[in-house]
Protein backbone atom coordinates (compact mmCIF):
# COMPACT_ATOMS: atom_id res chain seq x y z
CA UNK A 1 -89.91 38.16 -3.82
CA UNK A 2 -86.38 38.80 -3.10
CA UNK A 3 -83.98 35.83 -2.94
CA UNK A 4 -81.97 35.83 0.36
CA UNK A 5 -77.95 36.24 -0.42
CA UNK A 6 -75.91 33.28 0.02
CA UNK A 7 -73.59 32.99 2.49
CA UNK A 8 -69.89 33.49 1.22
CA UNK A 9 -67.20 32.25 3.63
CA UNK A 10 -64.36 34.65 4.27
CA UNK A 11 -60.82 33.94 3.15
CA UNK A 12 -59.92 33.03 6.75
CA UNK A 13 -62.24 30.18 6.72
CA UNK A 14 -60.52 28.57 3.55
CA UNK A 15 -58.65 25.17 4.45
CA UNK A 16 -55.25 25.51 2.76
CA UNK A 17 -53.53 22.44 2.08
CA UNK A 18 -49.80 22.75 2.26
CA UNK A 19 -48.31 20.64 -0.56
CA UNK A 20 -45.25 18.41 1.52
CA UNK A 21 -41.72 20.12 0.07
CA UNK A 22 -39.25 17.90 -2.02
CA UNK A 23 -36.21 16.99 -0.33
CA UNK A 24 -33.39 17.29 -2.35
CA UNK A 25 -31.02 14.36 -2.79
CA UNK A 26 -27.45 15.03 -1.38
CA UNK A 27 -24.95 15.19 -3.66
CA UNK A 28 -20.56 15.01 -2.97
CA UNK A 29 -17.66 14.57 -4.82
CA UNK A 30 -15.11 11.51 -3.56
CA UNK A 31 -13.04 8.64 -5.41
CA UNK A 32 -12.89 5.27 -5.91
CA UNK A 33 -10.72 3.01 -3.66
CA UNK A 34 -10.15 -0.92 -3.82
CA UNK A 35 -12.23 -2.60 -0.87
CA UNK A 36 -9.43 -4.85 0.33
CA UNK A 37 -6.49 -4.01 1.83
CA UNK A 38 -3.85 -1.09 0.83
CA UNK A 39 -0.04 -1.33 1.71
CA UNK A 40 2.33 1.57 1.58
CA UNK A 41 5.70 0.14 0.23
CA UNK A 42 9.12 1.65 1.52
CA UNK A 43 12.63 1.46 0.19
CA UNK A 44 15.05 -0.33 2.61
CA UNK A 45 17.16 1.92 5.05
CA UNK A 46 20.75 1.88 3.76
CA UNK A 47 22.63 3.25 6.88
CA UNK A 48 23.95 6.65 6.93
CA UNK A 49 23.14 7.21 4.04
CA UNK A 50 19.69 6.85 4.36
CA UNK A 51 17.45 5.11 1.70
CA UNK A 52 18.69 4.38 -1.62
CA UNK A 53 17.41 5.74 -4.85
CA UNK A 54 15.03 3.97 -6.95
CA UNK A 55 17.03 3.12 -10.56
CA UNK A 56 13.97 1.12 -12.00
CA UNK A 57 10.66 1.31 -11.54
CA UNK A 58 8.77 -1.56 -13.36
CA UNK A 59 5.07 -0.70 -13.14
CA UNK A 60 2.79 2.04 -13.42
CA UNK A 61 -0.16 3.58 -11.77
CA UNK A 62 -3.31 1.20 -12.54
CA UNK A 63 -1.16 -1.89 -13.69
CA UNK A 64 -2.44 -4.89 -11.46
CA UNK A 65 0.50 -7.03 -10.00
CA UNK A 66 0.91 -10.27 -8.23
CA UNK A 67 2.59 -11.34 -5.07
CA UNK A 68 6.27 -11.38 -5.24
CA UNK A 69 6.51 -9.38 -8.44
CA UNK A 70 9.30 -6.56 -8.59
CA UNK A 71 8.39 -3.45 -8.67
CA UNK A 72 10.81 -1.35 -8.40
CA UNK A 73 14.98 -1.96 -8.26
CA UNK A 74 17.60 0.21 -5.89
CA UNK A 75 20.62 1.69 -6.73
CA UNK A 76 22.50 -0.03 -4.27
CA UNK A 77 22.22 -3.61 -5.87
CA UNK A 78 25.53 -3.74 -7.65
CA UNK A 79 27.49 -2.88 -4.66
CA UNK A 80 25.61 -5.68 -2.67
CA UNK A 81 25.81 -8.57 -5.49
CA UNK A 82 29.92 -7.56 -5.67
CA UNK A 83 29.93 -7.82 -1.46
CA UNK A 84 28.07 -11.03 -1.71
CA UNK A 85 30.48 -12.39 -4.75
CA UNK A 86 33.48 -11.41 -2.46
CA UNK A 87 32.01 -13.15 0.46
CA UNK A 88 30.98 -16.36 -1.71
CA UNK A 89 35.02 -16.26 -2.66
CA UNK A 90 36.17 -16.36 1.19
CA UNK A 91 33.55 -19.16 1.78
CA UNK A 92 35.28 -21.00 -0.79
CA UNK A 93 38.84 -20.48 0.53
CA UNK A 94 37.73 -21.22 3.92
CA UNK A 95 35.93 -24.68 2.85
CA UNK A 96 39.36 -25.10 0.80
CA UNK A 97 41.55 -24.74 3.90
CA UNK A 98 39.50 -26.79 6.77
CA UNK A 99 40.08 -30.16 5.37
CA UNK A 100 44.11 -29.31 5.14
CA UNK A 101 44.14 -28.44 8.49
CA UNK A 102 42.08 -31.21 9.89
CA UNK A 103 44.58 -33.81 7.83
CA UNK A 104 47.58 -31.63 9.26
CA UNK A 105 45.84 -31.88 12.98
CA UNK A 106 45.32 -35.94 12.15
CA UNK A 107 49.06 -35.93 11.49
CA UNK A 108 50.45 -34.35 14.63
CA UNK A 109 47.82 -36.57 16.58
CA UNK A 110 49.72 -39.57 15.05
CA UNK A 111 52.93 -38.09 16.08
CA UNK A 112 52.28 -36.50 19.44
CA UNK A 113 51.45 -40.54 20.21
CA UNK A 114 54.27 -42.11 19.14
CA UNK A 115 56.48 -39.13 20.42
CA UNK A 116 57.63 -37.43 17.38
CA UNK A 117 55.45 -34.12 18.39
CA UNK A 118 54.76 -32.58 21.53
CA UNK A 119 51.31 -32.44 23.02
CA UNK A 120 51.50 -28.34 23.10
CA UNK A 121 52.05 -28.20 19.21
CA UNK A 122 49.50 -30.53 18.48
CA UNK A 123 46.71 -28.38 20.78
CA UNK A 124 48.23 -25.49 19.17
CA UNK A 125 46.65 -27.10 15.28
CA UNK A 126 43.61 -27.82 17.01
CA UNK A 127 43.07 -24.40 17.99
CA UNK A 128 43.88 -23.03 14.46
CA UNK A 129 41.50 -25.70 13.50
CA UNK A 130 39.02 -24.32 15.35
CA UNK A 131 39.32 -20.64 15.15
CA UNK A 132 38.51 -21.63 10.79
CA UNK A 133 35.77 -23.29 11.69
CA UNK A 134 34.08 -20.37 13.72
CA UNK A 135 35.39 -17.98 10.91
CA UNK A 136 33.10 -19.78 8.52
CA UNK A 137 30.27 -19.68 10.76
CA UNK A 138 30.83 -15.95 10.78
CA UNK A 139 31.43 -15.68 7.12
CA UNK A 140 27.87 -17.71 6.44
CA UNK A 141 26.23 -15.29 8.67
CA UNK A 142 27.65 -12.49 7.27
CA UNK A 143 26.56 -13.83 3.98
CA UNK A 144 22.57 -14.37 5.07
CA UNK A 145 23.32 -10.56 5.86
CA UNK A 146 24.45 -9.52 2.12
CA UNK A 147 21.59 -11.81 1.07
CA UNK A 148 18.68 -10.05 2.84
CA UNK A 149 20.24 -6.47 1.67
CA UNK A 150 20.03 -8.11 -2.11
CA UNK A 151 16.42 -8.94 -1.41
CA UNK A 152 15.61 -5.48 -0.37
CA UNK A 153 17.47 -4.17 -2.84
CA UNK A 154 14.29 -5.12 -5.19
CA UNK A 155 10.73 -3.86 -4.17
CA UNK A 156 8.54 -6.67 -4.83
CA UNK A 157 4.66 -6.73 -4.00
CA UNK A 158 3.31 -8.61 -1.01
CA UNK A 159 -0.19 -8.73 -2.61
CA UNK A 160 -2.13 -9.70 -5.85
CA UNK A 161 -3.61 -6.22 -6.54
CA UNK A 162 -3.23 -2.83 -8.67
CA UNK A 163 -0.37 0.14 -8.28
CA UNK A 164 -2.68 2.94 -7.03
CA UNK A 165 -0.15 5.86 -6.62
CA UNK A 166 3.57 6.19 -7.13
CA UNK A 167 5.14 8.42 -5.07
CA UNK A 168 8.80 7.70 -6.41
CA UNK A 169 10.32 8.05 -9.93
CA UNK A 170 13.22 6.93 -11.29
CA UNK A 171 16.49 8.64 -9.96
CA UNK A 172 14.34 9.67 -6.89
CA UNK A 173 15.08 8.88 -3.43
CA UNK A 174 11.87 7.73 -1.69
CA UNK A 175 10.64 9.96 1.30
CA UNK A 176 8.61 9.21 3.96
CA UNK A 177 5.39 8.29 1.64
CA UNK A 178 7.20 5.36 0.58
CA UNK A 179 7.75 4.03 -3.22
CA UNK A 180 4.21 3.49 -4.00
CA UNK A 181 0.90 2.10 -2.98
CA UNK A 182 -0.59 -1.40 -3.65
CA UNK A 183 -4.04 -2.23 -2.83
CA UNK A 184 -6.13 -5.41 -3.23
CA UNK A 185 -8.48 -5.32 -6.13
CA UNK A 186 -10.77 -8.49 -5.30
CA UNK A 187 -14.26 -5.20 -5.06
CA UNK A 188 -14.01 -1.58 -4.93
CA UNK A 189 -15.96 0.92 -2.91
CA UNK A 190 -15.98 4.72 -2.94
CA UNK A 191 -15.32 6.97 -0.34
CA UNK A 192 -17.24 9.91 -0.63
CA UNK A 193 -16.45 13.62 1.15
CA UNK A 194 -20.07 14.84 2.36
CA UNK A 195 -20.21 18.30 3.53
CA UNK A 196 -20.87 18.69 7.27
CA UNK A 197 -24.45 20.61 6.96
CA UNK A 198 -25.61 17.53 4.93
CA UNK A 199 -24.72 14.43 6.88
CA UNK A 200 -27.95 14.76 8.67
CA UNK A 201 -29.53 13.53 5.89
CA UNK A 202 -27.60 10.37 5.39
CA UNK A 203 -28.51 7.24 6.37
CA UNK A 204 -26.96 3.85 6.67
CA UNK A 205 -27.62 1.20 3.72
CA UNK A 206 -28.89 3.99 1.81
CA UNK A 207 -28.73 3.53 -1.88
CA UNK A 208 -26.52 5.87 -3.98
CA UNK A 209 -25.98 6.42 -7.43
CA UNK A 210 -22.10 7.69 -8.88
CA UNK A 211 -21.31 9.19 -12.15
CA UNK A 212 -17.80 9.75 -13.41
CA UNK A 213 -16.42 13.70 -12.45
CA UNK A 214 -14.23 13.67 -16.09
CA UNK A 215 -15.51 10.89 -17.70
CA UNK A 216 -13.74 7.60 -16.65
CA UNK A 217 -16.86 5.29 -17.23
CA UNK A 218 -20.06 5.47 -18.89
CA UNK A 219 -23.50 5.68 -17.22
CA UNK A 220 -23.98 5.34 -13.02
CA UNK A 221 -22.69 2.86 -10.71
CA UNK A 222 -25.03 2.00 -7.79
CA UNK A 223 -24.23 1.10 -4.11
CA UNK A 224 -25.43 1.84 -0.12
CA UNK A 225 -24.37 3.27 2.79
CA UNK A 226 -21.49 1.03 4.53
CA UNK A 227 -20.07 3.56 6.96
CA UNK A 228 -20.16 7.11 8.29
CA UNK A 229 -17.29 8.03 9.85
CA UNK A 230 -17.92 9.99 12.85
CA UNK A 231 -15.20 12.77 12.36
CA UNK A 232 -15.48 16.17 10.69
CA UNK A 233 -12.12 16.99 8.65
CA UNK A 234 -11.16 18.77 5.80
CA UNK A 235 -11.77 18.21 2.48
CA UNK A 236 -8.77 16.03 0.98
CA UNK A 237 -10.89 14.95 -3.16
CA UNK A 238 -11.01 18.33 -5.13
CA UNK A 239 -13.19 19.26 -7.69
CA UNK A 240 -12.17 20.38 -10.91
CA UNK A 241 -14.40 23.22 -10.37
CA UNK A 242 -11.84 26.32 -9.51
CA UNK A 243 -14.24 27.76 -7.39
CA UNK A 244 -14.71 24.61 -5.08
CA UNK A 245 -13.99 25.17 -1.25
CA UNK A 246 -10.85 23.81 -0.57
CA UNK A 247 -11.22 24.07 3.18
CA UNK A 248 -14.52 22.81 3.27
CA UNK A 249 -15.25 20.65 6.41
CA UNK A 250 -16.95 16.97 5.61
CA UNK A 251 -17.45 13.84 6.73
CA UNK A 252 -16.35 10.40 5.04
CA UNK A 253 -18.84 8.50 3.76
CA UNK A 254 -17.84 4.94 2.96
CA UNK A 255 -20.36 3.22 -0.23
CA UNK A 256 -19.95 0.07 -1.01
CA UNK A 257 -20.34 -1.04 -4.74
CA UNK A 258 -23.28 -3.88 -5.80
CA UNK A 259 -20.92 -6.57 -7.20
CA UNK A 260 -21.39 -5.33 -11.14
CA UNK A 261 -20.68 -1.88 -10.67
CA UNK A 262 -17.44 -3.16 -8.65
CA UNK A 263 -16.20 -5.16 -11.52
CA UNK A 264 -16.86 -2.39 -14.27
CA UNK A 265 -14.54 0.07 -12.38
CA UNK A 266 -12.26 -2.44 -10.65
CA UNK A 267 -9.04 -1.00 -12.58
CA UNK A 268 -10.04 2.53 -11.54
CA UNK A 269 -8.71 2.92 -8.47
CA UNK A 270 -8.39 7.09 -7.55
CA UNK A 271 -10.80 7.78 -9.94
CA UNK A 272 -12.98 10.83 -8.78
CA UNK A 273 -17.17 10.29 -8.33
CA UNK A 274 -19.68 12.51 -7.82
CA UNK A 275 -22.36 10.73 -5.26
CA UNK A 276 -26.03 11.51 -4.93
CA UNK A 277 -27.56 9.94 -2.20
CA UNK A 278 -31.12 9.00 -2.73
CA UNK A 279 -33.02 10.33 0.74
């Protein structure tokens, strides 16, 4: 008896079950940046002459500072302390002469009553009197002038935080990027350069992992998504790689350290990440 073939299905009826593809995790080069605030210090404006030149420069890139500490010292100092000590010395004559002349106007007021002077000499003293008096006021205020040039004449930080970048060296004249660049150091983020055909795939308080580009700290630092900036622009953090696009267009990416990665790099300020974004 002959055993009736089983039915074999044809390829076309075979369910295929498409395996779901990986996404690969974004990945972008920035740099580490303090969290706080970041001031841009000038050298003072010196007239005609424009700004003066920087004769020493007290601090390095990376050394943290505090408020009021100098920074940086002009080279028109000496000329302003010798002003101010030839002012001080025509405040002293001044203060010398006033009580002379007010005895000398007391005098002719005794006179001018019992008719030994005339009433026109003695208003004549009071008006000499006078005009010294308002030549001090002048001299003081031309003082509180030298006084504030001496001030400037030393750079001196405005904030408790670390020298990020100096722009000016010694015997240098500062431009229009200033002296150098203080920022606050209480946290540190990262701001990180993601290509434009990427930043579809980022999200906001995503978590992100960093390594070090050359080596600046061991092992990853962790973070999230903070901000996304909402402008394309060129790319600005290089690679070391010399076949990187320079003109590459990205977006900014702002991550925001967890508080112990923070404090592990919080003297590394500039330093360059790379960033891979964990989709």
């Amino acid at each position: 008896m002959l055993r009736k073939p089983e039915a074999v299905e044809s390829p076309a009826s075979v369910t295929t079950i498409e395996q779901p593809r990986q996404t690969e995790a974004v990945a972008a080069l920035g740099q580490l940046q303090p969290a706080g605030e970041v001031r841009r210090l000038a050298a003072p404006a010196s007239g005609m002459a424009g700004s003066p030149r920087v004769t020493s420069l007290r601090v390095k890139e990376g050394d943290v500072v505090t408020r009021g500490q100098v920074l940086a010292v002009f080279d028109n100092r000496p000329q302003i302390e010798a002003d101010l000590a030839a002012q001080d010395e025509r405040i002293r004559s001044v203060d010398i002469e006033i009580p002379l002349r007010r005895r000398e106007v007391a005098r002719y007021a005794q006179a001018a009553r019992v008719g030994a002077a005339t009433a026109v000499l003695l208003e004549e003293k009071q008006d000499e009197l006078t005009l010294l008096q308002r030549k001090r006021v002048e001299l003081l205020a031309e003082r509180r002038s030298l006084q504030a040039d001496l001030n400037d004449s030393e750079l001196r930080s405005p904030i408790n935080g670390v020298v990020l970048k100096v722009h000016t060296r010694e015997g240098e004249r500062p431009d229009t990027d200033g002296v150098l660049e203080v920022g606050a150091s209480q946290s540190m983020e990262a701001l990180i350069e993601v290509y434009e055909s990427d930043i579809n795939r980022i999200a906001m308080d995503e978590r992100v992992t960093l390594i070090s580009e050359n080596g600046g700290f061991e092992g990853e630092l962790e973070g999230q998504v903070a901000q996304i900036s909402p402008q394309v622009r060129q790319r600005q953090v290089l690679s070391t790689d010399p076949t990187g696009d320079a003109d590459a267009r990205v977006v900014e990416v702002l991550v925001r350290l967890d508080a112990a990665s923070a404090e592990r790099v919080a003297r590394l300020a500039g330093l360059k990440v790379i960033a891979r974004f964990q989709s």
